[in-house]
N, C-alpha and C. Protein backbone atom coordinates (compact mmCIF):
# COMPACT_ATOMS: atom_id res chain seq x y z
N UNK A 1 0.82 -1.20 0.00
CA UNK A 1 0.00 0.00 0.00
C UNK A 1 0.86 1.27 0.00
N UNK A 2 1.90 1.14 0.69
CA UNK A 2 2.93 2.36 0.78
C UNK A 2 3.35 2.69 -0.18
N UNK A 3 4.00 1.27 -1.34
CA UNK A 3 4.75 1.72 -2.59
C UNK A 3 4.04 2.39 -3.84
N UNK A 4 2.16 2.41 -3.17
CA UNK A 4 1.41 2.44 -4.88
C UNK A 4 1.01 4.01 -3.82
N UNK A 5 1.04 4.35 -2.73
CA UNK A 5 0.72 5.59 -2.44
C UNK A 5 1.68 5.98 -1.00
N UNK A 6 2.59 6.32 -1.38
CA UNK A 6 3.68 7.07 -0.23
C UNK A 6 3.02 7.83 0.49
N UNK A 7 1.87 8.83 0.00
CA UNK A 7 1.67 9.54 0.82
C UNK A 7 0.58 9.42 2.09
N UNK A 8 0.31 8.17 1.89
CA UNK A 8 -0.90 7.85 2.50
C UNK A 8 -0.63 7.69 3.99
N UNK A 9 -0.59 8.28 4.73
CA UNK A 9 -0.45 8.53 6.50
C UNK A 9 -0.75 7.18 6.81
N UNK A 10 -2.24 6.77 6.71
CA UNK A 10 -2.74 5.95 7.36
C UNK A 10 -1.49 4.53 7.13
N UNK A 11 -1.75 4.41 5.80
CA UNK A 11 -0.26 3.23 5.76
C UNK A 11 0.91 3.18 5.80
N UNK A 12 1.56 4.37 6.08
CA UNK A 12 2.82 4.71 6.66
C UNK A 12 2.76 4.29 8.44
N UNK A 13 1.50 4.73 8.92
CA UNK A 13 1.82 4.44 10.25
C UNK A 13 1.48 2.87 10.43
N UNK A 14 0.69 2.75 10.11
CA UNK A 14 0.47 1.31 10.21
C UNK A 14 1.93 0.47 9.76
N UNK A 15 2.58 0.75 8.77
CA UNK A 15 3.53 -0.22 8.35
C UNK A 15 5.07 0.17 9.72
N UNK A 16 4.82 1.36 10.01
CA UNK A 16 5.54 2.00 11.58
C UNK A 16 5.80 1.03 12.58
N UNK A 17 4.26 1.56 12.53
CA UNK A 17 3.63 0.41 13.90
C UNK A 17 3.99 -1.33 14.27
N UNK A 18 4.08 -1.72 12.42
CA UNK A 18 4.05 -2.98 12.43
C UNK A 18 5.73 -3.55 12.59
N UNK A 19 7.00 -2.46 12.29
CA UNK A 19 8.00 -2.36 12.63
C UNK A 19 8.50 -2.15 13.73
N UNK A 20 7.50 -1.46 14.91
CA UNK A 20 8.04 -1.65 16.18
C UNK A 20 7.50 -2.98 16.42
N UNK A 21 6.61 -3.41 16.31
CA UNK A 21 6.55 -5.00 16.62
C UNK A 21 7.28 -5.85 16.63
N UNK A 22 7.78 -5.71 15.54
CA UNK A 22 9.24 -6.53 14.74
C UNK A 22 10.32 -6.51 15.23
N UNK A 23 10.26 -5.12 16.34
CA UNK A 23 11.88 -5.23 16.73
C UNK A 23 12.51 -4.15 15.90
N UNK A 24 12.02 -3.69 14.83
CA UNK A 24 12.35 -3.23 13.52
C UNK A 24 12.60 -1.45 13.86
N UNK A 25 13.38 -0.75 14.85
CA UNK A 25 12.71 0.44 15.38
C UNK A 25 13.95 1.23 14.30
N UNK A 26 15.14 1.35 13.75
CA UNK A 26 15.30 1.48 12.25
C UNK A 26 14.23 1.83 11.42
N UNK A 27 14.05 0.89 11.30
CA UNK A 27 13.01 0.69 10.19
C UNK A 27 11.66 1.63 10.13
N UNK A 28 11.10 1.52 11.53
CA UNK A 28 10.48 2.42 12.11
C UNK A 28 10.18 3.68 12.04
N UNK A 29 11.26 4.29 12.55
CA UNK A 29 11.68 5.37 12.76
C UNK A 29 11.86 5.93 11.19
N UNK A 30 12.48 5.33 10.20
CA UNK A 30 11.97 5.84 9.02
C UNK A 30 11.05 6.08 8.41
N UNK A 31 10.17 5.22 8.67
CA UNK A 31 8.56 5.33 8.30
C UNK A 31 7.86 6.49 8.92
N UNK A 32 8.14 7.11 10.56
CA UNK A 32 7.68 8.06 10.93
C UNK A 32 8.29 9.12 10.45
N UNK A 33 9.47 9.58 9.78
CA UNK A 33 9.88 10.49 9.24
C UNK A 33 9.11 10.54 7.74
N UNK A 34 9.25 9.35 7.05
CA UNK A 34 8.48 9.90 5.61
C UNK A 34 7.14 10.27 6.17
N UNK A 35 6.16 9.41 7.35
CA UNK A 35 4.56 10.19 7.39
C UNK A 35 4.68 11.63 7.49
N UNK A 36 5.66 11.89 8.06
CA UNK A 36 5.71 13.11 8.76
C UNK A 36 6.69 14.53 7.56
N UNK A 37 6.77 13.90 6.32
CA UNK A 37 7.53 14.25 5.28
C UNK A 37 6.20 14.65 4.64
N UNK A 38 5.20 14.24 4.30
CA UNK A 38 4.17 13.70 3.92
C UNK A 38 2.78 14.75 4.42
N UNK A 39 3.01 14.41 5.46
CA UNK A 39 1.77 14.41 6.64
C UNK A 39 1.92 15.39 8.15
N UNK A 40 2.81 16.53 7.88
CA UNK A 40 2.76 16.83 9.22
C UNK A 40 2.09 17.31 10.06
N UNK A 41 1.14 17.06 10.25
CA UNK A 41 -0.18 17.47 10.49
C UNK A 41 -0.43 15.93 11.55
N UNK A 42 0.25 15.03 11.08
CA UNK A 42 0.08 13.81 11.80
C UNK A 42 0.98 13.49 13.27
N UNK A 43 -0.03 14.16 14.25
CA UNK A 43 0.38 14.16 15.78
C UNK A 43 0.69 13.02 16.23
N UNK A 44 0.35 11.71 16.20
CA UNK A 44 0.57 10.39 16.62
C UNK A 44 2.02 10.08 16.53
N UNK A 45 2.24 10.48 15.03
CA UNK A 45 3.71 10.21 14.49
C UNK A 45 4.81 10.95 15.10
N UNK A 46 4.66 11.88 15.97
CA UNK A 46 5.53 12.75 16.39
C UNK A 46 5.56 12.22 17.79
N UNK A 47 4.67 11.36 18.51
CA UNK A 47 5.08 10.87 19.86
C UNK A 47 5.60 9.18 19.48
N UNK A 48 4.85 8.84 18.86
CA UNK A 48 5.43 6.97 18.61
C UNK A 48 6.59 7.32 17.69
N UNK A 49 6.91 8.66 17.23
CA UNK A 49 8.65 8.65 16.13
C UNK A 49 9.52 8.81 17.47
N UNK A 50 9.11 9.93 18.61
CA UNK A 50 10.17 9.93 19.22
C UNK A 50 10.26 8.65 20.36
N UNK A 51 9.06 8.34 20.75
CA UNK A 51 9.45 6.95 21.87
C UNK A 51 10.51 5.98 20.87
N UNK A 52 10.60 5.36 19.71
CA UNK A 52 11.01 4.84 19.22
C UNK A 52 12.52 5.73 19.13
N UNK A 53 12.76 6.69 18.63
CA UNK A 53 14.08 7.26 18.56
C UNK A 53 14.42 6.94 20.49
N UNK A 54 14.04 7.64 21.31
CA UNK A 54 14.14 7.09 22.67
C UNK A 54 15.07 5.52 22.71
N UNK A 55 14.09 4.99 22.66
CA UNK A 55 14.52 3.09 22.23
C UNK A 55 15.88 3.14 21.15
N UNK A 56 15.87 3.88 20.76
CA UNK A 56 17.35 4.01 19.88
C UNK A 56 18.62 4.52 20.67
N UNK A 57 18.40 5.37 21.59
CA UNK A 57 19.07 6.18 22.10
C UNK A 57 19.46 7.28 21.64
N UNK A 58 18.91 7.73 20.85
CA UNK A 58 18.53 9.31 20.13
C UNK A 58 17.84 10.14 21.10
N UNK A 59 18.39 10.49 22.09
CA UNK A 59 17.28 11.09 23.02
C UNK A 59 17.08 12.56 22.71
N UNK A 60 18.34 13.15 21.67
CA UNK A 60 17.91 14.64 21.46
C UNK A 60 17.16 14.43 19.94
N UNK A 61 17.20 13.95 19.49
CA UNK A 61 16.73 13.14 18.00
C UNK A 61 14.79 13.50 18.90
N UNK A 62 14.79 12.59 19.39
CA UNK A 62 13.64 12.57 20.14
C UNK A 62 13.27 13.80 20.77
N UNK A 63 14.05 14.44 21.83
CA UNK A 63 13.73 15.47 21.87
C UNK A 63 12.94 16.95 21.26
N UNK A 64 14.15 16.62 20.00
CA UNK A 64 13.34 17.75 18.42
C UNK A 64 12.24 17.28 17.93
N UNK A 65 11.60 15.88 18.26
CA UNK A 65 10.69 15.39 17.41
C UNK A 65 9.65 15.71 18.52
N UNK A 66 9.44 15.30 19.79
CA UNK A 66 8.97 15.79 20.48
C UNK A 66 8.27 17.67 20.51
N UNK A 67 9.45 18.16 20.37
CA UNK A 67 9.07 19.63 20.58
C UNK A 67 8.06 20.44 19.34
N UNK A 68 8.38 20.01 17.85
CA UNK A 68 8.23 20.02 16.88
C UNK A 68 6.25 19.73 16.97
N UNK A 69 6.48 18.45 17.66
CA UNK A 69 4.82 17.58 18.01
C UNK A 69 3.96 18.92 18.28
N UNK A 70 4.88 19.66 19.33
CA UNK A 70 4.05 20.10 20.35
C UNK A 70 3.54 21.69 19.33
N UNK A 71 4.55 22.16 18.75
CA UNK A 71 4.48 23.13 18.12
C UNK A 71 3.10 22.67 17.03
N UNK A 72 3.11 21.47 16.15
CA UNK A 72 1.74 21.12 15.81
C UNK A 72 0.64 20.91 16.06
N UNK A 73 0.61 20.39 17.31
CA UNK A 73 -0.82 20.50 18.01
C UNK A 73 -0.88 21.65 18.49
N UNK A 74 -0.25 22.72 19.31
CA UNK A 74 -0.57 23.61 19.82
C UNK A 74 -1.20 24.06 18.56
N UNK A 75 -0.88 24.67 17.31
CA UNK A 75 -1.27 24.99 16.08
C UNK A 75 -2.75 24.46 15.74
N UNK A 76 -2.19 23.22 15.56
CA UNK A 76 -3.66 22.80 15.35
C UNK A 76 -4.97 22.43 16.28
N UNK A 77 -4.49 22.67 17.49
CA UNK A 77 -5.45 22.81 18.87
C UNK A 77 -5.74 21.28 19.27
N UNK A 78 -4.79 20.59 19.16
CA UNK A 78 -5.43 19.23 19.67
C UNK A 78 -4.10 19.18 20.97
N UNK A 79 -5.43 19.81 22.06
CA UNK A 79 -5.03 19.26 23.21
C UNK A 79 -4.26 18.33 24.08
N UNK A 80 -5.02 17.22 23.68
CA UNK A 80 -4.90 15.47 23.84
C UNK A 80 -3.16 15.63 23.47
N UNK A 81 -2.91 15.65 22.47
CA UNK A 81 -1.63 15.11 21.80
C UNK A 81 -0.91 16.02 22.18
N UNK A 82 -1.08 16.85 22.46
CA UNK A 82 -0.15 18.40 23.12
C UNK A 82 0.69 17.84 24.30
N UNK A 83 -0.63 17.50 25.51
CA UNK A 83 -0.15 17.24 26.33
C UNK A 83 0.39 15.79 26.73
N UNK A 84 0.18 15.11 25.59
CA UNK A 84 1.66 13.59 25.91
C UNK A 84 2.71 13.49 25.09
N UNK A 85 2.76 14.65 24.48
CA UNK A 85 3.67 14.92 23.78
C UNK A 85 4.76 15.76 25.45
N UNK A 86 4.13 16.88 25.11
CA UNK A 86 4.65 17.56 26.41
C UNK A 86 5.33 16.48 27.69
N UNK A 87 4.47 15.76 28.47
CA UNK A 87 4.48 14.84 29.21
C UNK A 87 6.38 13.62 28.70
N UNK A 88 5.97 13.74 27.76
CA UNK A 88 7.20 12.56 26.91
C UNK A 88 7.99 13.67 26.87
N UNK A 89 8.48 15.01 26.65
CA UNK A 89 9.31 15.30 26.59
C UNK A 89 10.00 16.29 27.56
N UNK A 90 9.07 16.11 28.80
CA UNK A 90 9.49 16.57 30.28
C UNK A 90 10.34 15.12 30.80
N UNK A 91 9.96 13.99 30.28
CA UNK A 91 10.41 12.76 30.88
C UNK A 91 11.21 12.65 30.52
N UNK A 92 12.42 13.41 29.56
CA UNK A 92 14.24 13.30 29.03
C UNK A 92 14.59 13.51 29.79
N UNK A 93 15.84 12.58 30.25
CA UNK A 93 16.85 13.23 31.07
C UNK A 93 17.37 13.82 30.09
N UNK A 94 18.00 15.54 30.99
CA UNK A 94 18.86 16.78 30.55
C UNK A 94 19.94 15.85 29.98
């Protein structure tokens, strides 16, 4: 589904998703960068890109992806995702 439509959010995250399953957080973590290449508008992808960069040990990687989140929802007013975005990126250690 990804290769006949790249831009399609919904199957970018899903194929994400199905890479952290796998173990696959590489793999992953690329997929949340193209949704988010794509799609930035897509808040989900900006907290499951950085827990996964996290799991990498990218913690400032994560960090920017984190902050970035927050700058989109604040924008786009979704609360919800604001604040576990926020929440995930009070929880870095300095």
């Amino acid at each position: 589904m990804v290769a006949q439509n790249p831009a399609d959010a919904f199957a970018r995250y899903g194929l994400a998703m199905e890479f952290i399953k796998g173990g696959e957080l590489g793999n992953a973590a690329a997929e949340f960068r193209a949704l988010l290449e794509h799609n930035p508008n897509y808040a989900a992808a900006y907290f499951h890109g950085g827990q996964v960069l996290e799991k990498l040990g990218d913690l400032e990687q994560a960090r920017e992806l984190y902050a970035k989140g927050i700058e989109v929802t604040a924008r786009t007013g979704d609360q919800h995702a604001r604040s576990e975005l926020q929440a995930a990126l009070d929880m870095l250690p300095i």
